[in-house]
C-alpha atoms as a PDB file:
ATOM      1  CA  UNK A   1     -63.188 -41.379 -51.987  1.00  0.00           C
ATOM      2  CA  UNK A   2     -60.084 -39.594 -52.690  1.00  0.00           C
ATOM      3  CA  UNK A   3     -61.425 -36.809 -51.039  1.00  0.00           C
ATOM      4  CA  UNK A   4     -62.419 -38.554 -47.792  1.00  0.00           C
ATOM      5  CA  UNK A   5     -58.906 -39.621 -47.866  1.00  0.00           C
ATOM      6  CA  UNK A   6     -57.371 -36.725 -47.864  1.00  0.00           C
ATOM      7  CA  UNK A   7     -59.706 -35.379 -44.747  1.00  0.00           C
ATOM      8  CA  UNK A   8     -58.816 -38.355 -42.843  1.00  0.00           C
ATOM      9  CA  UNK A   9     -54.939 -37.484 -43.788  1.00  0.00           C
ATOM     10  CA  UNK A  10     -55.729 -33.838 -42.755  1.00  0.00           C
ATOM     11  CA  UNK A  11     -57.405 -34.954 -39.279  1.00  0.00           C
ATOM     12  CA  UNK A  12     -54.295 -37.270 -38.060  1.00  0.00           C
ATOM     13  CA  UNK A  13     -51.463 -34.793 -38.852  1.00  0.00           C
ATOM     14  CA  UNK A  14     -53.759 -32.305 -37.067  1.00  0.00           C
ATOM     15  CA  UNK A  15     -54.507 -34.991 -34.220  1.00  0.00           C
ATOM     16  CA  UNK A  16     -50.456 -35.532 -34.604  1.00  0.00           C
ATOM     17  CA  UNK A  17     -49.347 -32.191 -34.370  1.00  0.00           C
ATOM     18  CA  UNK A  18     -51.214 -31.313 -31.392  1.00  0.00           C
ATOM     19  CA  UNK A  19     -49.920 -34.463 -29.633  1.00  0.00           C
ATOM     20  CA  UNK A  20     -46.633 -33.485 -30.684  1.00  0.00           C
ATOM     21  CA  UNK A  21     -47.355 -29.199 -29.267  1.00  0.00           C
ATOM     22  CA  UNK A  22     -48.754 -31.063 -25.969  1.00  0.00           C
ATOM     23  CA  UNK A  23     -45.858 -33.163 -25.592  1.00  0.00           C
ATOM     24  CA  UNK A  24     -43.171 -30.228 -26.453  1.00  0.00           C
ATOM     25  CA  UNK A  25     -45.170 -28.111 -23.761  1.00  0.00           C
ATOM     26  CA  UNK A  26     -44.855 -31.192 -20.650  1.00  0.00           C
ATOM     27  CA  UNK A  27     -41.106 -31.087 -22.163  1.00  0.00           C
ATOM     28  CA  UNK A  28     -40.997 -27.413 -22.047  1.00  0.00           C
ATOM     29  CA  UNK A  29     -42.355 -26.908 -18.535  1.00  0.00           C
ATOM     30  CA  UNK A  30     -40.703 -29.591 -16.909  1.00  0.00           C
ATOM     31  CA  UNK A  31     -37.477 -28.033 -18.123  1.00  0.00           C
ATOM     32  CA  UNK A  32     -38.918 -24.512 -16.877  1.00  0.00           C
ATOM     33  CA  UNK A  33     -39.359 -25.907 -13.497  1.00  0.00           C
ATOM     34  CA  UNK A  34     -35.905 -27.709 -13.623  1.00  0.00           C
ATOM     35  CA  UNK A  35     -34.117 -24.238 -14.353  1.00  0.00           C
ATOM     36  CA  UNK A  36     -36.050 -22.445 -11.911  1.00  0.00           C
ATOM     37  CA  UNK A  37     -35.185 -24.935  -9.045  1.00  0.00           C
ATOM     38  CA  UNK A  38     -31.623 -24.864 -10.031  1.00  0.00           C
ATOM     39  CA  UNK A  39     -31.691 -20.709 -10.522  1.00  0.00           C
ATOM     40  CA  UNK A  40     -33.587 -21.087  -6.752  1.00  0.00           C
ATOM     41  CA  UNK A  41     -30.498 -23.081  -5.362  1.00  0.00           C
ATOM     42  CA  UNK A  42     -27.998 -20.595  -6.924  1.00  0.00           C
ATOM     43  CA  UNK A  43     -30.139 -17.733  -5.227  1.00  0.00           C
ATOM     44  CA  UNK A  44     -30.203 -19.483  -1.932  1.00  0.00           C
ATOM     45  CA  UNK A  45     -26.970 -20.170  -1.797  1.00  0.00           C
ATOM     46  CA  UNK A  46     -25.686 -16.222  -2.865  1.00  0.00           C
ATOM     47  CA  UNK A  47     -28.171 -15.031  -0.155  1.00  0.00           C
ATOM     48  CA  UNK A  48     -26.409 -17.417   2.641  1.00  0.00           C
ATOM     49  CA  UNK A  49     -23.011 -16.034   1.467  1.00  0.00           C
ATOM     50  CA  UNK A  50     -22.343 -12.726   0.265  1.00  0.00           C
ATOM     51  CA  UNK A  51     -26.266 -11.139   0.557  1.00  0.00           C
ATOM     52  CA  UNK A  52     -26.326  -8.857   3.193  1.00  0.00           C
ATOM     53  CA  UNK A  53     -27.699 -10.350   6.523  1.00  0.00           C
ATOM     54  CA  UNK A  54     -30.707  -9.003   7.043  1.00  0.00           C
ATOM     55  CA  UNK A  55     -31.942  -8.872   3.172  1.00  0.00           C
ATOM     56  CA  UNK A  56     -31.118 -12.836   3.285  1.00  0.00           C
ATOM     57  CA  UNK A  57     -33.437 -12.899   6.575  1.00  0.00           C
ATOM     58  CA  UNK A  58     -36.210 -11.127   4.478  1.00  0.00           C
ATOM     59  CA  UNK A  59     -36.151 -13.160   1.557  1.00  0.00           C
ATOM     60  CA  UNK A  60     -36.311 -16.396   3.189  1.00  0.00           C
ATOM     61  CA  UNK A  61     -38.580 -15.438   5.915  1.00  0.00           C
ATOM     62  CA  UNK A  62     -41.177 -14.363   2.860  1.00  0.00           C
ATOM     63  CA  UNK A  63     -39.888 -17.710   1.123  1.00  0.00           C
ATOM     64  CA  UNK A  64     -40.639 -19.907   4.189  1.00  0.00           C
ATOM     65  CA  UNK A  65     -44.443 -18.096   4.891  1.00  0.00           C
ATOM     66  CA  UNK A  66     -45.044 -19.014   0.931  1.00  0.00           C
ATOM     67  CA  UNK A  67     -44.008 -22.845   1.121  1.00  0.00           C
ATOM     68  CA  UNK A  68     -44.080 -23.244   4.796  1.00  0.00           C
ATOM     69  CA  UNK A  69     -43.319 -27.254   4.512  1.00  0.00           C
ATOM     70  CA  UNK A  70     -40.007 -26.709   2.620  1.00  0.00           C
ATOM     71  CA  UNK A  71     -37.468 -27.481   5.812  1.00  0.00           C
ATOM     72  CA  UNK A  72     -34.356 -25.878   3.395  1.00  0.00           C
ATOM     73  CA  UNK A  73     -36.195 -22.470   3.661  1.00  0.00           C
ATOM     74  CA  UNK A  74     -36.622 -22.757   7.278  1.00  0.00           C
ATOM     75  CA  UNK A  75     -32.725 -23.346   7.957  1.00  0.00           C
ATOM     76  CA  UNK A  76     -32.007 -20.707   5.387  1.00  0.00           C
ATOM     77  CA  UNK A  77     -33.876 -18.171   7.522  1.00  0.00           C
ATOM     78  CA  UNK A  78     -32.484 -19.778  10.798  1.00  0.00           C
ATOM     79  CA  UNK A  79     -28.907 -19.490   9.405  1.00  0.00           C
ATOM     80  CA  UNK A  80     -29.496 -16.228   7.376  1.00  0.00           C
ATOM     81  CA  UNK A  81     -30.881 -14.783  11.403  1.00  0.00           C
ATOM     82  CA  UNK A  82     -27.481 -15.857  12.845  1.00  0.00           C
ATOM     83  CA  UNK A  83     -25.378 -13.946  10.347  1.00  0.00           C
ATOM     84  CA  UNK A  84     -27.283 -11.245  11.611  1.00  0.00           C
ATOM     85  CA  UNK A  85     -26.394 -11.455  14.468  1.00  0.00           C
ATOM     86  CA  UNK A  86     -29.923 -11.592  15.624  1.00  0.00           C
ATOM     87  CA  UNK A  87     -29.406 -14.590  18.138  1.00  0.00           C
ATOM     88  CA  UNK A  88     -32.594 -14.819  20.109  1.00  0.00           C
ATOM     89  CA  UNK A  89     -34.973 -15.038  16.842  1.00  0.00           C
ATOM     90  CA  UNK A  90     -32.385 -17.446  15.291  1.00  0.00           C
ATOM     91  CA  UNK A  91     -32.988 -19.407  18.269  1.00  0.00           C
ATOM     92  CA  UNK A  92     -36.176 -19.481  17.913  1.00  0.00           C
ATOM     93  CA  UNK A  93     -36.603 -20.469  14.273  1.00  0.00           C
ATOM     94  CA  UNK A  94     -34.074 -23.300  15.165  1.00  0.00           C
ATOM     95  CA  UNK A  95     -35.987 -24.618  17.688  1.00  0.00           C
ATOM     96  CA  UNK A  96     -39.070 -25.227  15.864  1.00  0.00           C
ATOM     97  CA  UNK A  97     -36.448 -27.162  13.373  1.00  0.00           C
ATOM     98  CA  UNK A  98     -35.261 -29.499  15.495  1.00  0.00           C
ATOM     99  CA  UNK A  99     -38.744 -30.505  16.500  1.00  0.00           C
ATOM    100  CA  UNK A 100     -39.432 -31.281  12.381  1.00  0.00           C
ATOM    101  CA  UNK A 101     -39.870 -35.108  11.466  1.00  0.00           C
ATOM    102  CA  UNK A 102     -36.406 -35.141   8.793  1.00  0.00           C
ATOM    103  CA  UNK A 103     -34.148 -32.476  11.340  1.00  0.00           C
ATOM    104  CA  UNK A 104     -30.751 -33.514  11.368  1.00  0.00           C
ATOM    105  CA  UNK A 105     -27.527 -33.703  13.535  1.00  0.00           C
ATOM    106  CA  UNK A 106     -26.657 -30.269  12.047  1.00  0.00           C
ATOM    107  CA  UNK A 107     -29.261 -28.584  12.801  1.00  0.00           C
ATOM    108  CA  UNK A 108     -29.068 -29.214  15.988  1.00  0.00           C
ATOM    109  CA  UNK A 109     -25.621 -27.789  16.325  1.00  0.00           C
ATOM    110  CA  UNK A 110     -26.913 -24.735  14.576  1.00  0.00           C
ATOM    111  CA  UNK A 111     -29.459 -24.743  17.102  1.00  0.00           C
ATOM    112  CA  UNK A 112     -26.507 -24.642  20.173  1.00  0.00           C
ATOM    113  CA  UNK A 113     -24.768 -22.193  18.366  1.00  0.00           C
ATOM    114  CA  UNK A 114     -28.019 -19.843  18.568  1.00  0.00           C
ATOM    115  CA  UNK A 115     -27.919 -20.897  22.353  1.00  0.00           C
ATOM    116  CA  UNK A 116     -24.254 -20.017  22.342  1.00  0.00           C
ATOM    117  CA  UNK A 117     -24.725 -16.370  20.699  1.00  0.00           C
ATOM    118  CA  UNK A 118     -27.351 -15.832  23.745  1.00  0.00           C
ATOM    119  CA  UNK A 119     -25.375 -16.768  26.373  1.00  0.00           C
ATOM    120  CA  UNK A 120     -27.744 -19.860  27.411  1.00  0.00           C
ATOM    121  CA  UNK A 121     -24.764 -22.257  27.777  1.00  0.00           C
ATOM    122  CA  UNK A 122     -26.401 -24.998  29.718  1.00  0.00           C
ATOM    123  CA  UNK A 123     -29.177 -25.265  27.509  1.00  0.00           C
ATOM    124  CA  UNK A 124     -26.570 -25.509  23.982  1.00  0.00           C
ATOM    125  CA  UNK A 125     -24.686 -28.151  26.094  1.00  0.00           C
ATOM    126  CA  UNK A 126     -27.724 -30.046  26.894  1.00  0.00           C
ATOM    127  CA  UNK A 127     -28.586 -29.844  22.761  1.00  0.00           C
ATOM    128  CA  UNK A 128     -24.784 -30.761  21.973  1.00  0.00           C
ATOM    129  CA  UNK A 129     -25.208 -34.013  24.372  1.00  0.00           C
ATOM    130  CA  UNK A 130     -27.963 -35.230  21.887  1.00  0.00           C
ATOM    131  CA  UNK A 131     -25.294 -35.344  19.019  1.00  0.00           C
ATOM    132  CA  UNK A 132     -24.348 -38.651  18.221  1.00  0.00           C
ATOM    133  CA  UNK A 133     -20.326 -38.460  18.596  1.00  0.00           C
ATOM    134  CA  UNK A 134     -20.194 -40.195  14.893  1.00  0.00           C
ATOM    135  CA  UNK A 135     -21.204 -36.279  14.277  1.00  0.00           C
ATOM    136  CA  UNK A 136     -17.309 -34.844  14.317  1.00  0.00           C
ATOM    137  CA  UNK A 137     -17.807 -31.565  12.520  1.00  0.00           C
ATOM    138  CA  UNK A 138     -15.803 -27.976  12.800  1.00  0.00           C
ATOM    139  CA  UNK A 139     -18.767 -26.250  14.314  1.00  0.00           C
ATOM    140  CA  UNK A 140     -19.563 -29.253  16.641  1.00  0.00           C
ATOM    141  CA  UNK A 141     -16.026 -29.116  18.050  1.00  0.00           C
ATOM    142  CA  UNK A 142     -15.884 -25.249  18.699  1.00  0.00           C
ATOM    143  CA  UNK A 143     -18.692 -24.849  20.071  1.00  0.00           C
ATOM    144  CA  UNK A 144     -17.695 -27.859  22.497  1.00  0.00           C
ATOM    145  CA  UNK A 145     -14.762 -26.171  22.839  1.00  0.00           C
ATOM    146  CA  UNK A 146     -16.223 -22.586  24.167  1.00  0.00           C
ATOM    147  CA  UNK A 147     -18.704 -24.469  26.932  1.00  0.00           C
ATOM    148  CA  UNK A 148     -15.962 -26.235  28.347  1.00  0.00           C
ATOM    149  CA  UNK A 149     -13.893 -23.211  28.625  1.00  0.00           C
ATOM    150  CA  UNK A 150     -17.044 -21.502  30.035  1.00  0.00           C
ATOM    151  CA  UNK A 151     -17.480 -24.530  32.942  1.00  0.00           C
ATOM    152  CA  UNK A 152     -13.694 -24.079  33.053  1.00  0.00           C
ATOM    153  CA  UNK A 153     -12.742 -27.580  31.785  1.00  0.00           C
ATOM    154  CA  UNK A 154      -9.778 -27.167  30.383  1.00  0.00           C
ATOM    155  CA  UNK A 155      -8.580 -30.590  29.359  1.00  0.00           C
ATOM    156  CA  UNK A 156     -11.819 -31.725  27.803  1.00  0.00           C
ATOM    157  CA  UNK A 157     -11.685 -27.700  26.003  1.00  0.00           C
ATOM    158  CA  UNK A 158      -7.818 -28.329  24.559  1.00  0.00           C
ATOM    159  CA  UNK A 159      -9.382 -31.258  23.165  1.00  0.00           C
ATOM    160  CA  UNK A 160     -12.046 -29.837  21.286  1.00  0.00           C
ATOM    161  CA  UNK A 161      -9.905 -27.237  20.238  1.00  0.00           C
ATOM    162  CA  UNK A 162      -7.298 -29.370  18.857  1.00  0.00           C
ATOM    163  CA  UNK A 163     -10.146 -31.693  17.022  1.00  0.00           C
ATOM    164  CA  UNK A 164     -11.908 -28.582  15.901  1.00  0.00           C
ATOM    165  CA  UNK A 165      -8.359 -27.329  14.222  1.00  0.00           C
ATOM    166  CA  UNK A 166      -8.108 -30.368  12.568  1.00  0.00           C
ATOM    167  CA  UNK A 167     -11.223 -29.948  10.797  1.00  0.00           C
ATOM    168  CA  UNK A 168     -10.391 -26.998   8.781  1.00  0.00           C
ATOM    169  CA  UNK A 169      -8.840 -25.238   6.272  1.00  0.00           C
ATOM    170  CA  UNK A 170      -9.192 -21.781   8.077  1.00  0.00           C
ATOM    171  CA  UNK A 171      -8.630 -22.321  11.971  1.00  0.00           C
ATOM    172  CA  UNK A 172      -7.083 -18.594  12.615  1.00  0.00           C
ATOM    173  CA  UNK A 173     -10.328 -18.024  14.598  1.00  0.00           C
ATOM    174  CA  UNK A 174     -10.468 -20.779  16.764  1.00  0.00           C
ATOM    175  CA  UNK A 175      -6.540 -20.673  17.343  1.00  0.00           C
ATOM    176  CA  UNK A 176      -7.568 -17.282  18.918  1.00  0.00           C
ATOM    177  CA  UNK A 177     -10.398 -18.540  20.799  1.00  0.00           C
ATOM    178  CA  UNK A 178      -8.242 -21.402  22.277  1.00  0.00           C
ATOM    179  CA  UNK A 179      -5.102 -18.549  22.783  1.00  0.00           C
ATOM    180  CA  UNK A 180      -7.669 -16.271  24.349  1.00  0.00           C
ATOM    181  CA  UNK A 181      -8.487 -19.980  26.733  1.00  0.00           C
ATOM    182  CA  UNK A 182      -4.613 -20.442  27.615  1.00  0.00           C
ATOM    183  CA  UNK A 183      -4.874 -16.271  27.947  1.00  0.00           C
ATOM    184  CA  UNK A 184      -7.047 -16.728  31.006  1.00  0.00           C
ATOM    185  CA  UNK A 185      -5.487 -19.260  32.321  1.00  0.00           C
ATOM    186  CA  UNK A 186      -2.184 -17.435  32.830  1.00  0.00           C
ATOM    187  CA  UNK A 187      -0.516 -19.861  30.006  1.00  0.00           C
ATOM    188  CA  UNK A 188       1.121 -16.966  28.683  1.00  0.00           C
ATOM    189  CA  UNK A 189       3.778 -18.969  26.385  1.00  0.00           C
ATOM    190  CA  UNK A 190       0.677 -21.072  24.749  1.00  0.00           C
ATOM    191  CA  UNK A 191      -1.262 -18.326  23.918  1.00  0.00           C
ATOM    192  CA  UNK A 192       1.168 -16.121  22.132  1.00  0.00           C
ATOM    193  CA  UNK A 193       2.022 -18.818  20.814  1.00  0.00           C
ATOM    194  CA  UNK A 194      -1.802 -19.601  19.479  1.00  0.00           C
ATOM    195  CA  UNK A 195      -2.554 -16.576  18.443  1.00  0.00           C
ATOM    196  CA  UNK A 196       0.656 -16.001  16.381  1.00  0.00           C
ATOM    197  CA  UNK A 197      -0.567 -19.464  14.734  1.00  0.00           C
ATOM    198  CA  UNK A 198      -3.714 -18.015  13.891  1.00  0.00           C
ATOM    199  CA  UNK A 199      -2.356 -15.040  12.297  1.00  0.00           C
ATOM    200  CA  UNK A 200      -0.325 -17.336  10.190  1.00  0.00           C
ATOM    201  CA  UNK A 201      -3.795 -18.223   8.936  1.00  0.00           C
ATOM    202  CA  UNK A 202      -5.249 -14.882   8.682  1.00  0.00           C
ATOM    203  CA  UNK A 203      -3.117 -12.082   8.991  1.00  0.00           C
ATOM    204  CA  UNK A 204      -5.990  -9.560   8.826  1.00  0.00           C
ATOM    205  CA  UNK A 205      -6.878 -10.941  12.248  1.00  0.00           C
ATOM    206  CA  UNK A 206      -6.516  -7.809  14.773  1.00  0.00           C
ATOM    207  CA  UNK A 207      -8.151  -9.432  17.279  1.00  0.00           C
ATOM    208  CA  UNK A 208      -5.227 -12.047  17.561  1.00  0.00           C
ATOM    209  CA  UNK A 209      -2.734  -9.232  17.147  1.00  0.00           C
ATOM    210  CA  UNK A 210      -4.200  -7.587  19.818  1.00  0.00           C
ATOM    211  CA  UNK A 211      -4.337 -10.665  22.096  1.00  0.00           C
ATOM    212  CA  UNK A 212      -0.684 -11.735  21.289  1.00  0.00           C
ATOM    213  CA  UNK A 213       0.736  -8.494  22.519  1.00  0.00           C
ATOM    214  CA  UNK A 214      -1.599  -8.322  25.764  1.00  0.00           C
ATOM    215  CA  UNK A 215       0.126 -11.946  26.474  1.00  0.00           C
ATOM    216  CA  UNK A 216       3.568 -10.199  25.741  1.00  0.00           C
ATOM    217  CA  UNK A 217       2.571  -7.395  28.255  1.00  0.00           C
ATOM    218  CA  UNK A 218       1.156  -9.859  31.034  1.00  0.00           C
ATOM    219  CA  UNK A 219       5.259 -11.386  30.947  1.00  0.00           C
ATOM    220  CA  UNK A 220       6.405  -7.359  31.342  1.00  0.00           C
ATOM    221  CA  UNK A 221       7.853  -7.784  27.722  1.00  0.00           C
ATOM    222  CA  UNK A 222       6.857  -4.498  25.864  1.00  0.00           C
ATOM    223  CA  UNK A 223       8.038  -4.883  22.833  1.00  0.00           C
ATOM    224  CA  UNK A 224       5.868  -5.640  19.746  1.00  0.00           C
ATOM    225  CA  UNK A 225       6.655  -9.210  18.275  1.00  0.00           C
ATOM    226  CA  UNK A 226       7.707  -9.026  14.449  1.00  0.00           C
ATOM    227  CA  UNK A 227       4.030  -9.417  12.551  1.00  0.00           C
ATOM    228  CA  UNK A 228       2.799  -7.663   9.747  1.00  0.00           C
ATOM    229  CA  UNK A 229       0.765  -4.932  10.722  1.00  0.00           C
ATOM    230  CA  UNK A 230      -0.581  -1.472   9.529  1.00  0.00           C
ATOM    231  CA  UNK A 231       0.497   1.872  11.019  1.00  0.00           C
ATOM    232  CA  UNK A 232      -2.740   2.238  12.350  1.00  0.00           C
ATOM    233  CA  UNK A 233      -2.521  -0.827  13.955  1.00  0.00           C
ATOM    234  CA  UNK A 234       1.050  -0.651  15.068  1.00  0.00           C
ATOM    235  CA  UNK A 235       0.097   2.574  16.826  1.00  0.00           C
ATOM    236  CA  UNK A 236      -3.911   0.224  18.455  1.00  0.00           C
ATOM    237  CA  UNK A 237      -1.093  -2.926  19.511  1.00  0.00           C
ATOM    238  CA  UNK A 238       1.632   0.382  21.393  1.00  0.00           C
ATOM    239  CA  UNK A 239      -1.663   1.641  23.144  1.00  0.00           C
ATOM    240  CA  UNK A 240      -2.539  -1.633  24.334  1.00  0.00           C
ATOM    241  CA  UNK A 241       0.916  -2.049  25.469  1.00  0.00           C
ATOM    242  CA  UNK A 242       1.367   0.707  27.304  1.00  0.00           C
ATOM    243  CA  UNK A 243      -1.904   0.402  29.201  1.00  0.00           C
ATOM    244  CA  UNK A 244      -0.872  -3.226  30.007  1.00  0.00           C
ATOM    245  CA  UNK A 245       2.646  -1.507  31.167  1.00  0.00           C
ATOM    246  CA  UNK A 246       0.734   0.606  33.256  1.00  0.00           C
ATOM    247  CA  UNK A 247      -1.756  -1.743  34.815  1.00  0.00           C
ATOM    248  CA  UNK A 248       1.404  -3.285  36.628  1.00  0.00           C
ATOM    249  CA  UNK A 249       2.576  -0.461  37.471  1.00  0.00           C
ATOM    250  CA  UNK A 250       5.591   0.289  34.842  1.00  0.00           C
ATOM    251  CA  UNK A 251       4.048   3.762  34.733  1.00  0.00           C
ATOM    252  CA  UNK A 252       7.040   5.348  32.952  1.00  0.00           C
ATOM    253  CA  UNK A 253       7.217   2.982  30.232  1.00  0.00           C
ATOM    254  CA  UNK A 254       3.498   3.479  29.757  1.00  0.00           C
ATOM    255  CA  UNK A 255       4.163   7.116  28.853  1.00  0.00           C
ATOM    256  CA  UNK A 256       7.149   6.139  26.567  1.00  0.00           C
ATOM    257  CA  UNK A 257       4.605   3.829  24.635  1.00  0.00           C
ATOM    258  CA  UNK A 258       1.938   5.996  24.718  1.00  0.00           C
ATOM    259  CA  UNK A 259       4.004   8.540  23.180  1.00  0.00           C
ATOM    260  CA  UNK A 260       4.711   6.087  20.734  1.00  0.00           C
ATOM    261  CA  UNK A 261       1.118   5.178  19.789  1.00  0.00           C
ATOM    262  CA  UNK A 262       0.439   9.224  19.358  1.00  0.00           C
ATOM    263  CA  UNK A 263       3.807   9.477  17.180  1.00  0.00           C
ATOM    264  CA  UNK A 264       2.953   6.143  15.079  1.00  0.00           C
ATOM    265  CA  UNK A 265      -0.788   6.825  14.167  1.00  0.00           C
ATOM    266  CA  UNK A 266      -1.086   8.599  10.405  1.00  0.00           C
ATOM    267  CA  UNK A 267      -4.579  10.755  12.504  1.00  0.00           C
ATOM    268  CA  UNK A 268      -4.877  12.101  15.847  1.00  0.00           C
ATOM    269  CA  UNK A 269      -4.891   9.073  18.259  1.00  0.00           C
ATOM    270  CA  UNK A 270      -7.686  10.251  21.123  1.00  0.00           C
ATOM    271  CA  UNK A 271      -7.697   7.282  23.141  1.00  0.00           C
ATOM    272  CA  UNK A 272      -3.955   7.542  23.157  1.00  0.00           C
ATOM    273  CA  UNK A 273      -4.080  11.245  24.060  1.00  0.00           C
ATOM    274  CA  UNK A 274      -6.546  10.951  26.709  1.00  0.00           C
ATOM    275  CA  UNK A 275      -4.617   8.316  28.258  1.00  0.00           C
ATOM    276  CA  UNK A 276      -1.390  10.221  28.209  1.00  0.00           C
ATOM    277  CA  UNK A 277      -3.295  13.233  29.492  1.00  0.00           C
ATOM    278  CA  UNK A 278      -4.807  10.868  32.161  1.00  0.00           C
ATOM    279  CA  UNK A 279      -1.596   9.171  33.248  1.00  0.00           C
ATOM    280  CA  UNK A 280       0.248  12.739  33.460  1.00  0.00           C
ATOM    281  CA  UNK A 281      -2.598  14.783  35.540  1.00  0.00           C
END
């Protein structure tokens, strides 16, 4: 009897034990899966940021053909395509997107931003009109922003701008887009004034040194405005000077400036040269 006892003892911690084993294995693979979805995120994230472009397009295109009903995968690859500059695929993947059952406003402004890239205004304002206005993000606004300018609105476009600036931390980009706007316009004043706003925000921004001095030029003032620059680019901003001198027809302070631009640049400045050479034969 004693013996019988102790079997019966034996069988339940045995019975026990593997119900305890089973239970620490659910445990043990439901935390598995739990760090692999968040070490997924993390990866997901990395490869929308700092991955290069077109490894992130790789990796979630692969991702996307495994688990083709997982909608985060498919804007991954949609938005990994546009930092790849590879517009017309982008625009494709975002299409098929928008069409999903649980899209969203912002992927339909990713969408018009594809459009954008490809030069197929009328069809990213005709996606921008199906955002609900209670949809007031950065990207919404500047991309509103750059169709007006394209149709040449300009009110409705200094709107957008101004909301879009409002929107973000980091505006030096779009203060050079709307500069570049008032630039075209002949609103001189504004747009140096824009552009030296977005410099404020990003001083590494050539493109809005650039512009600021070809607004100085358009006014005949050919002096460089006080900006921190490099000597390289001190000597890019005198070339672009002196070929705006020379455009209207201030030929002999061209050559002074070109001169300049030769003198200033730490390597030997071709363009500079071969306009000098130009300007002089």
């Amino acid at each position: 009897m004693r013996h019988m006892k102790t079997g019966m003892l034996c069988l339940i911690s045995t019975i026990a034990l593997a119900a305890c084993e089973k239970g620490n294995k659910d445990e043990y693979s439901k935390t598995l899966k739990n760090v692999n979805v968040i070490d997924e995120t993390n990866l997901n994230s990395i490869m929308l940021t700092v991955a290069d472009p077109n490894e992130a397009v790789n990796y979630f295109q692969k991702a996307s053909i495994n688990d083709p009903d997982r909608l985060d995968l498919q804007r991954g690859h949609g938005q990994s395509l546009l930092r790849a500059k590879r517009a017309t695929e982008a625009g494709v993947v975002w299409a098929k997107i928008v069409k999903h059952p649980e899209s969203n406003s912002d992927d339909k402004v990713f969408y018009a931003n594809a459009l954008v890239r490809q030069g197929e205004w009328k069809k990213a304002e005709k996606v921008l009109d199906d955002v609900p206005p209670t949809h007031e993000t950065f990207e919404r606004y500047r991309l509103e922003a750059i169709i007006a300018d394209t149709n040449k609105e300009w009110k409705k476009a200094d709107s957008f701008y101004e909301t879009a600036v409002g929107l973000t931390t980091t505006p030096g980009s779009v203060l050079n887009n709307w500069g570049f706007s008032k630039l075209t316009r002949g609103d001189y004043d504004n747009a140096e004034r824009l552009f030296g706003e977005a410099i404020t925000y990003d001083p590494s921004l050539f493109t809005a040194k650039n512009n600021m001095v070809l607004a100085r030029g358009a006014r005949k003032n050919y002096t460089l405005p006080i900006i921190q620059v490099t000597q390289v680019e001190r000597a890019q901003l005198l070339h672009t000077l002196a070929l705006s001198a020379i455009k209207q027809g201030d030929t002999e302070t061209g050559k002074s400036l070109l001169q300049e631009a030769i003198e200033t640049h730490p390597q030997h400045f071709e363009a500079a040269v071969r306009s000098l050479r130009t300007l002089e034969s």
